[in-house]
N, C-alpha and C. Protein backbone atom coordinates (compact mmCIF):
# COMPACT_ATOMS: atom_id res chain seq x y z
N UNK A 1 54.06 47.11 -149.59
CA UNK A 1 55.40 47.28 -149.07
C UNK A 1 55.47 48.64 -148.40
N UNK A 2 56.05 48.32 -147.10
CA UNK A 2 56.09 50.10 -146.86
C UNK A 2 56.92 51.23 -147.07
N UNK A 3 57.01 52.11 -147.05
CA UNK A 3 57.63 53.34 -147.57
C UNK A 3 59.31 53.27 -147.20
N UNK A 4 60.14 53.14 -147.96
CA UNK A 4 62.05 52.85 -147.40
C UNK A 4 62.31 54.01 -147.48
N UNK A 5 61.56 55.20 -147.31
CA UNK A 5 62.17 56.92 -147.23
C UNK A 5 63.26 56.87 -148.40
N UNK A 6 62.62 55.93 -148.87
CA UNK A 6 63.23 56.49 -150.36
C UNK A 6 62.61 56.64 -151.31
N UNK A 7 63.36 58.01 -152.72
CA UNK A 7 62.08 57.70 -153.73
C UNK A 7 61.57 56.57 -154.26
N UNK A 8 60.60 56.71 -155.26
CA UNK A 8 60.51 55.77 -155.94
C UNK A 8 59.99 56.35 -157.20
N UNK A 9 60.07 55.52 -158.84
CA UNK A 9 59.77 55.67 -159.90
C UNK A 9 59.29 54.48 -160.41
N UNK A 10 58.60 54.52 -161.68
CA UNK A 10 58.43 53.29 -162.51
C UNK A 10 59.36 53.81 -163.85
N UNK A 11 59.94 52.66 -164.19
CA UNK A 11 61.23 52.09 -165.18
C UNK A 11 60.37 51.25 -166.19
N UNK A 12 60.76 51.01 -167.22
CA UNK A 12 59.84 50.75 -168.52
C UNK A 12 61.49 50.15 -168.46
N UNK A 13 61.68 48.32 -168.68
CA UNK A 13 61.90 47.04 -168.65
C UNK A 13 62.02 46.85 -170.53
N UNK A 14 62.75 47.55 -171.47
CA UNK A 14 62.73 47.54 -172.45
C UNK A 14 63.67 45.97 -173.03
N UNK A 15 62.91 45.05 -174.04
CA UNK A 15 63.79 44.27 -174.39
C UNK A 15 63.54 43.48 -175.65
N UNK A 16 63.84 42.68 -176.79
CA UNK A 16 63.86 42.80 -177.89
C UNK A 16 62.38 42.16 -177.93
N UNK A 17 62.56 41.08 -177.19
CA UNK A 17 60.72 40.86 -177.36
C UNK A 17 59.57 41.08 -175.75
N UNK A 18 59.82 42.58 -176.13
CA UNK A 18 58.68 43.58 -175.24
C UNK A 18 58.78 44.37 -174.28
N UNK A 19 57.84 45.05 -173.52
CA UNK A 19 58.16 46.23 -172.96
C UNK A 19 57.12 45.69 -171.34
N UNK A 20 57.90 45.83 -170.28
CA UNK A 20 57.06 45.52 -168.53
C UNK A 20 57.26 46.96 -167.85
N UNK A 21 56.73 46.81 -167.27
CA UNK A 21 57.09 48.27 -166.29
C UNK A 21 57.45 47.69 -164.70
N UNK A 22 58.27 48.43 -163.99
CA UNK A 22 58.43 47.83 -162.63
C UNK A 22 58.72 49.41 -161.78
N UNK A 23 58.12 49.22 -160.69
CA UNK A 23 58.33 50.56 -159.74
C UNK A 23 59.45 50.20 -159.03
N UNK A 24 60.27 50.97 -158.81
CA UNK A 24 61.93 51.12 -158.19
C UNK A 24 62.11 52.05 -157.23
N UNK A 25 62.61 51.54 -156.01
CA UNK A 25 62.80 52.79 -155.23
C UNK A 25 64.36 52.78 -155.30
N UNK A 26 64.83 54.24 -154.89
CA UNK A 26 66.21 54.58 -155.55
C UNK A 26 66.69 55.01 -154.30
N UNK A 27 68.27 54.67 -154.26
CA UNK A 27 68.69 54.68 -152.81
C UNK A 27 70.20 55.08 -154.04
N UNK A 28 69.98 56.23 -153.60
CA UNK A 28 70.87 57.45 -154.04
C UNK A 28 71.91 58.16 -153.26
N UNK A 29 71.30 58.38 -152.04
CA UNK A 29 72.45 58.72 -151.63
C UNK A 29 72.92 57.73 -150.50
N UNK A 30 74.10 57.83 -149.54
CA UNK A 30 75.37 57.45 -149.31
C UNK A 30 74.52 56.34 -147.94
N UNK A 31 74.30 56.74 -147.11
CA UNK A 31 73.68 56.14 -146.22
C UNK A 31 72.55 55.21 -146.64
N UNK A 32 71.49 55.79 -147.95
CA UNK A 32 71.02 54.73 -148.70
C UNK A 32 71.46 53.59 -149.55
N UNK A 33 72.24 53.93 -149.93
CA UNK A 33 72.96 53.04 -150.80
C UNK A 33 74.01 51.54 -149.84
N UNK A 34 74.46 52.62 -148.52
CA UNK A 34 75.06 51.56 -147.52
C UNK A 34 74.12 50.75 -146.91
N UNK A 35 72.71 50.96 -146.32
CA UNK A 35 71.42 49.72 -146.18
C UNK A 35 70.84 49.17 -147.39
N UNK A 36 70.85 49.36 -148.25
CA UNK A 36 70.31 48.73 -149.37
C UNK A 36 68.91 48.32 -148.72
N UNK A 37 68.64 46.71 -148.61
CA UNK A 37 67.92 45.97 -148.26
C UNK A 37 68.08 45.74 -146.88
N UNK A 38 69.21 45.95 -146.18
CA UNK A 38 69.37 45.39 -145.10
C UNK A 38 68.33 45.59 -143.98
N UNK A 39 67.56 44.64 -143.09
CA UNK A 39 66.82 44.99 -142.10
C UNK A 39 65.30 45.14 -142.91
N UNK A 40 65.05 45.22 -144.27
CA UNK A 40 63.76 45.61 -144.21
C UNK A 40 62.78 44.57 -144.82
N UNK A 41 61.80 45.00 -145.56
CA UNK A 41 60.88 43.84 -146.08
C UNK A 41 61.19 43.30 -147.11
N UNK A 42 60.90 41.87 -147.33
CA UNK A 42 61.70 41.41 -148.34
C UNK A 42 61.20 41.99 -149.58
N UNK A 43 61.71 41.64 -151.09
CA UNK A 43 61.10 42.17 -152.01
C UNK A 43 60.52 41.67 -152.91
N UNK A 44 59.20 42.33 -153.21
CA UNK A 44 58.25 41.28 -154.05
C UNK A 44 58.53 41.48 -155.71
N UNK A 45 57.18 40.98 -156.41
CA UNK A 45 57.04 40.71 -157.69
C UNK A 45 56.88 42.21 -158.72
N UNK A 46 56.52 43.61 -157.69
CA UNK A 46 56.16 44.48 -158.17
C UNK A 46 57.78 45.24 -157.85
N UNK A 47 58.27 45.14 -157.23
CA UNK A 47 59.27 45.88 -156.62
C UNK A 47 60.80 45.83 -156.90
N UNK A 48 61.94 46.83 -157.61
CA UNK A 48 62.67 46.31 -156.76
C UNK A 48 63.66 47.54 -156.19
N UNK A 49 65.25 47.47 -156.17
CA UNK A 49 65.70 48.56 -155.76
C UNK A 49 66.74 49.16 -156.58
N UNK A 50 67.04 50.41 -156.70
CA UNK A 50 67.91 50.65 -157.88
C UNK A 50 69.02 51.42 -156.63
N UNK A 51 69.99 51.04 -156.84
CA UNK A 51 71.50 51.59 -156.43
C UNK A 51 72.55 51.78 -156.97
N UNK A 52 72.79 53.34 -156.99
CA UNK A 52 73.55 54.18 -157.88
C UNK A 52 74.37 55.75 -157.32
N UNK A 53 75.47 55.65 -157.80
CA UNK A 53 76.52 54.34 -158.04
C UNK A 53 76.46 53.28 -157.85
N UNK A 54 77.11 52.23 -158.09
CA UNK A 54 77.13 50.85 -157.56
C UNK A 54 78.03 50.17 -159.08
N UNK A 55 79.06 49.47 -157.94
CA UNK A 55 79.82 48.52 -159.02
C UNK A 55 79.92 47.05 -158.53
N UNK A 56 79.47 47.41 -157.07
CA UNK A 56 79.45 45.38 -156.25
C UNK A 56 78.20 45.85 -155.41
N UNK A 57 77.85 44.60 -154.92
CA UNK A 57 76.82 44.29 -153.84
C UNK A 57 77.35 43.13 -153.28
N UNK A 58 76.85 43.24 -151.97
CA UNK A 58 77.38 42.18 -151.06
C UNK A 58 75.63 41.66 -150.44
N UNK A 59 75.90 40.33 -150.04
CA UNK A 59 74.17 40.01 -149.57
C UNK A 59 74.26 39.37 -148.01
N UNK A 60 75.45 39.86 -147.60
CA UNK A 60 75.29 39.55 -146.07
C UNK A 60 75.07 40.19 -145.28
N UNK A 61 73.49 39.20 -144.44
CA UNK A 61 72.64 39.75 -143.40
C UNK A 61 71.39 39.59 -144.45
N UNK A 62 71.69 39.16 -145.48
CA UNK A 62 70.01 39.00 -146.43
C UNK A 62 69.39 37.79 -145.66
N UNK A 63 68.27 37.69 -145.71
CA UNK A 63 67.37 36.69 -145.41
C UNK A 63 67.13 35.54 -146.61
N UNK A 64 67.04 36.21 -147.92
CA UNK A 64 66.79 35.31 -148.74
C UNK A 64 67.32 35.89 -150.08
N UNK A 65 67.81 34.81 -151.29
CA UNK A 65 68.35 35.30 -152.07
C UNK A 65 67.77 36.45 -153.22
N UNK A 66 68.03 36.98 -154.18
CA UNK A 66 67.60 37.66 -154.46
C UNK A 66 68.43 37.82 -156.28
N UNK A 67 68.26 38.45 -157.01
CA UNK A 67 69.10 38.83 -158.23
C UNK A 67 69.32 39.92 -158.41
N UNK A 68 70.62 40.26 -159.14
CA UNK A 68 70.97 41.45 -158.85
C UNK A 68 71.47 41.94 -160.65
N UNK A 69 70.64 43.11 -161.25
CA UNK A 69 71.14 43.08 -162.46
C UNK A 69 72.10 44.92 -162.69
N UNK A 70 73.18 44.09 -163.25
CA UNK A 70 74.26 45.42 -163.30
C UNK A 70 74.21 46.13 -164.43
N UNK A 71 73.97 47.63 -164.47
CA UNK A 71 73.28 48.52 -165.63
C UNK A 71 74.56 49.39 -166.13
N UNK A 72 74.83 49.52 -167.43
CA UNK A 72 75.39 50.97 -167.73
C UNK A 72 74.84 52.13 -167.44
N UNK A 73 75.29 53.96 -167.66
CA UNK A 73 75.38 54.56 -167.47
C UNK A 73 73.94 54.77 -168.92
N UNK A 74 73.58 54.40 -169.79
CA UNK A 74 73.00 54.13 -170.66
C UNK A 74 71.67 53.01 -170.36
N UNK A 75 71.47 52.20 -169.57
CA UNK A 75 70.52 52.17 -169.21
C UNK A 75 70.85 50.20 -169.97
N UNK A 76 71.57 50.30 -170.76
CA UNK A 76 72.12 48.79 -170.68
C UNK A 76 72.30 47.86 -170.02
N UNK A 77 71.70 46.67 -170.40
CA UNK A 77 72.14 45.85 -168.89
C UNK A 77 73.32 44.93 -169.41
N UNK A 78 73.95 45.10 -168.33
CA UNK A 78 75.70 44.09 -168.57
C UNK A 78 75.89 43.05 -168.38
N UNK A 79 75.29 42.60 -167.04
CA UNK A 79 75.43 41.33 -166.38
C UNK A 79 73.95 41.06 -165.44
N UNK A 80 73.52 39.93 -165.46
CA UNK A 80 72.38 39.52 -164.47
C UNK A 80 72.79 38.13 -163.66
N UNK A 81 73.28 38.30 -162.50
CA UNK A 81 73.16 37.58 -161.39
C UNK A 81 72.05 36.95 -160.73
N UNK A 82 71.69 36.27 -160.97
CA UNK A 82 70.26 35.60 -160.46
C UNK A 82 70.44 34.62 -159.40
N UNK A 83 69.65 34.75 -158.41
CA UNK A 83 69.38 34.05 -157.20
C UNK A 83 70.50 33.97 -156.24
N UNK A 84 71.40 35.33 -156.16
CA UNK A 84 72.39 35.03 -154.90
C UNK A 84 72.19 34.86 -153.65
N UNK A 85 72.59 33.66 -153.00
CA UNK A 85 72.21 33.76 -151.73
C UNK A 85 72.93 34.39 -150.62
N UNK A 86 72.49 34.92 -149.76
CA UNK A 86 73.11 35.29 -148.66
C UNK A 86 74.59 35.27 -148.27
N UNK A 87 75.18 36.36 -147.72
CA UNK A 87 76.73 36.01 -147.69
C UNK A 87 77.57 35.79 -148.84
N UNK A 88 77.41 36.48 -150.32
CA UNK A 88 77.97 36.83 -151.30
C UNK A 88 78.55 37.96 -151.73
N UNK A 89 79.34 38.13 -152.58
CA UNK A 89 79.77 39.80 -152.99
C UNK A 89 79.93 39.18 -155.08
N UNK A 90 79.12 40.41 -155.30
CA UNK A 90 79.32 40.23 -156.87
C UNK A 90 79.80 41.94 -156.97
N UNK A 91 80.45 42.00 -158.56
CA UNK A 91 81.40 42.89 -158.66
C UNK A 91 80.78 43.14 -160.42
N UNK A 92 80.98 44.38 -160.88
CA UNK A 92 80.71 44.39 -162.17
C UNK A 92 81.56 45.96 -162.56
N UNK A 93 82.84 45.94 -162.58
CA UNK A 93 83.76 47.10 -162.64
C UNK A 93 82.83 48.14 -163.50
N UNK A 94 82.53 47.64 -164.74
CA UNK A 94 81.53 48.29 -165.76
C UNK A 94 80.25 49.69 -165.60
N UNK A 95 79.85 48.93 -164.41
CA UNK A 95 78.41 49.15 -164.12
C UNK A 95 78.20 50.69 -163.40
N UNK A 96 76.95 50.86 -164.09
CA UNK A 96 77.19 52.69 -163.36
C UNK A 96 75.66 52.55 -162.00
N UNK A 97 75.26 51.61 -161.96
CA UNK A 97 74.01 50.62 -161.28
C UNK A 97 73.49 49.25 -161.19
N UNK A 98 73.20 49.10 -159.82
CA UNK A 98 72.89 47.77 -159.95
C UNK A 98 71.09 47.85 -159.32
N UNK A 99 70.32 46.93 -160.34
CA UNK A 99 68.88 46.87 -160.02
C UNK A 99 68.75 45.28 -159.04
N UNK A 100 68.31 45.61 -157.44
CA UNK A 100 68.24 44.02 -156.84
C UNK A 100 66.66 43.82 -157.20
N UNK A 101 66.36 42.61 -157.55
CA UNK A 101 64.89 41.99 -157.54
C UNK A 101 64.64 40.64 -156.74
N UNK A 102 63.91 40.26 -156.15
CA UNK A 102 63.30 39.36 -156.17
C UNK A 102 63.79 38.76 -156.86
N UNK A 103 64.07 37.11 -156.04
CA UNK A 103 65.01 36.01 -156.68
C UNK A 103 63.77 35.52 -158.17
N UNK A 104 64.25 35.13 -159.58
CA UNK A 104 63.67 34.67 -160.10
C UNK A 104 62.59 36.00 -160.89
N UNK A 105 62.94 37.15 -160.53
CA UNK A 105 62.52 38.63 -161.43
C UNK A 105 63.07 38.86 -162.57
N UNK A 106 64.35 38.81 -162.41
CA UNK A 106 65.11 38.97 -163.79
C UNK A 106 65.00 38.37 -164.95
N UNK A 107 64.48 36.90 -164.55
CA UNK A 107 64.52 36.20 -165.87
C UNK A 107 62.86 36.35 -166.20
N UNK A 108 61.85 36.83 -165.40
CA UNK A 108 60.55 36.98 -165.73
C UNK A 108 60.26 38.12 -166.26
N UNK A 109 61.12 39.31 -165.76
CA UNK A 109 61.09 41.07 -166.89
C UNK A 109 61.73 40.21 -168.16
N UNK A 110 62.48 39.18 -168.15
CA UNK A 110 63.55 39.47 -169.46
C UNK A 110 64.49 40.22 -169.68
N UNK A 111 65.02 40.32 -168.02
CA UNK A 111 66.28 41.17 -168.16
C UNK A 111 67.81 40.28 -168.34
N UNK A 112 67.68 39.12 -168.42
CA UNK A 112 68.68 38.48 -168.52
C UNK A 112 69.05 38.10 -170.01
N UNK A 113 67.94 38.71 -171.13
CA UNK A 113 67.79 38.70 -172.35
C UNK A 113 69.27 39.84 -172.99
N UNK A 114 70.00 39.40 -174.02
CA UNK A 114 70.29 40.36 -174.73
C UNK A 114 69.59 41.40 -175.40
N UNK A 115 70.20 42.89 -175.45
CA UNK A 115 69.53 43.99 -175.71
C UNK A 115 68.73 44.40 -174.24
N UNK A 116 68.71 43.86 -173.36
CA UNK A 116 67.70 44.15 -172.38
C UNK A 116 68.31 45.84 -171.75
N UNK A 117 67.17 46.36 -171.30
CA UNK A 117 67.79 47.57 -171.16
C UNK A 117 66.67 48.26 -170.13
N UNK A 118 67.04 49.54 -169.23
CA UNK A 118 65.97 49.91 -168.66
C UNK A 118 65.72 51.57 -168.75
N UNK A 119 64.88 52.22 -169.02
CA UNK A 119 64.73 52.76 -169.89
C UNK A 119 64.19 53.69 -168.70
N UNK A 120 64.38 55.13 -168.34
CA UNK A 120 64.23 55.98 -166.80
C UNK A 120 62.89 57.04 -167.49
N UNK A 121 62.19 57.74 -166.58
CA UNK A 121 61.48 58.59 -166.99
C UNK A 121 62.03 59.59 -167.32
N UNK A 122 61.95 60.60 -167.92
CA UNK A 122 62.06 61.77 -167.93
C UNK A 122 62.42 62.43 -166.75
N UNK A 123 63.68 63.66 -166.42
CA UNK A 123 63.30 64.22 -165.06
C UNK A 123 62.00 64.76 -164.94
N UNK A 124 61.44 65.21 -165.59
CA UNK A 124 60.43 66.20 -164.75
C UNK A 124 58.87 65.85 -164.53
N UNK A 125 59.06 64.21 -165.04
CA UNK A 125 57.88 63.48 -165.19
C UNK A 125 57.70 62.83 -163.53
């Protein structure tokens, strides 16, 4: 995948039965957070995107659907939306982030599991 001039980290996918790792690129600030996905490569099995703030996502102009899981400020996950297609808006007042994956990711980390949670590095790691 090529580089979205944004960072990226790996997230440790914590959940009652086991631990995945997934690399995340983070679209943090304001102009990142307004393209999300839009315009670029779709997203695979290794990948996905973390956007923060974030309390909705909208998926119009997506190519293909995708899931979208909404995080507390704690690293909790609240809600998992799986496989929205194109031309949607989901909303999660709650949410201090939303992680998009690859349609059919969420339920393969086991983030759609209760207790599921995602778990950040350290800053200085």
């Amino acid at each position: 995948m090529p580089a979205m001039s944004m960072p990226a980290v790996t997230v440790v996918v914590a959940t009652p039965h086991g631990r995945a790792q997934l690399r995340v690129l983070r679209a943090v600030t304001f102009p990142q957070r307004l393209r999300g996905l839009l315009g670029r490569e779709a997203l695979t099995r290794r990948y996905g995107l973390w956007i923060e703030p974030c309390r909705a996502v909208h998926t119009f102009g997506m190519r293909a659907a995708i899931d979208l899981v909404f995080v507390d400020r704690g690293g909790l996950v609240l809600r998992t939306d799986a496989r929205q297609a194109p031309g949607r808006v989901r909303i999660c007042t709650d949410a201090r982030g939303v992680l998009e994956l690859a349609a059919g990711n969420a339920s393969r980390l086991g983030l759609d599991r209760p207790g599921a949670r995602l778990v950040w590095p350290a800053a200085d790691d």
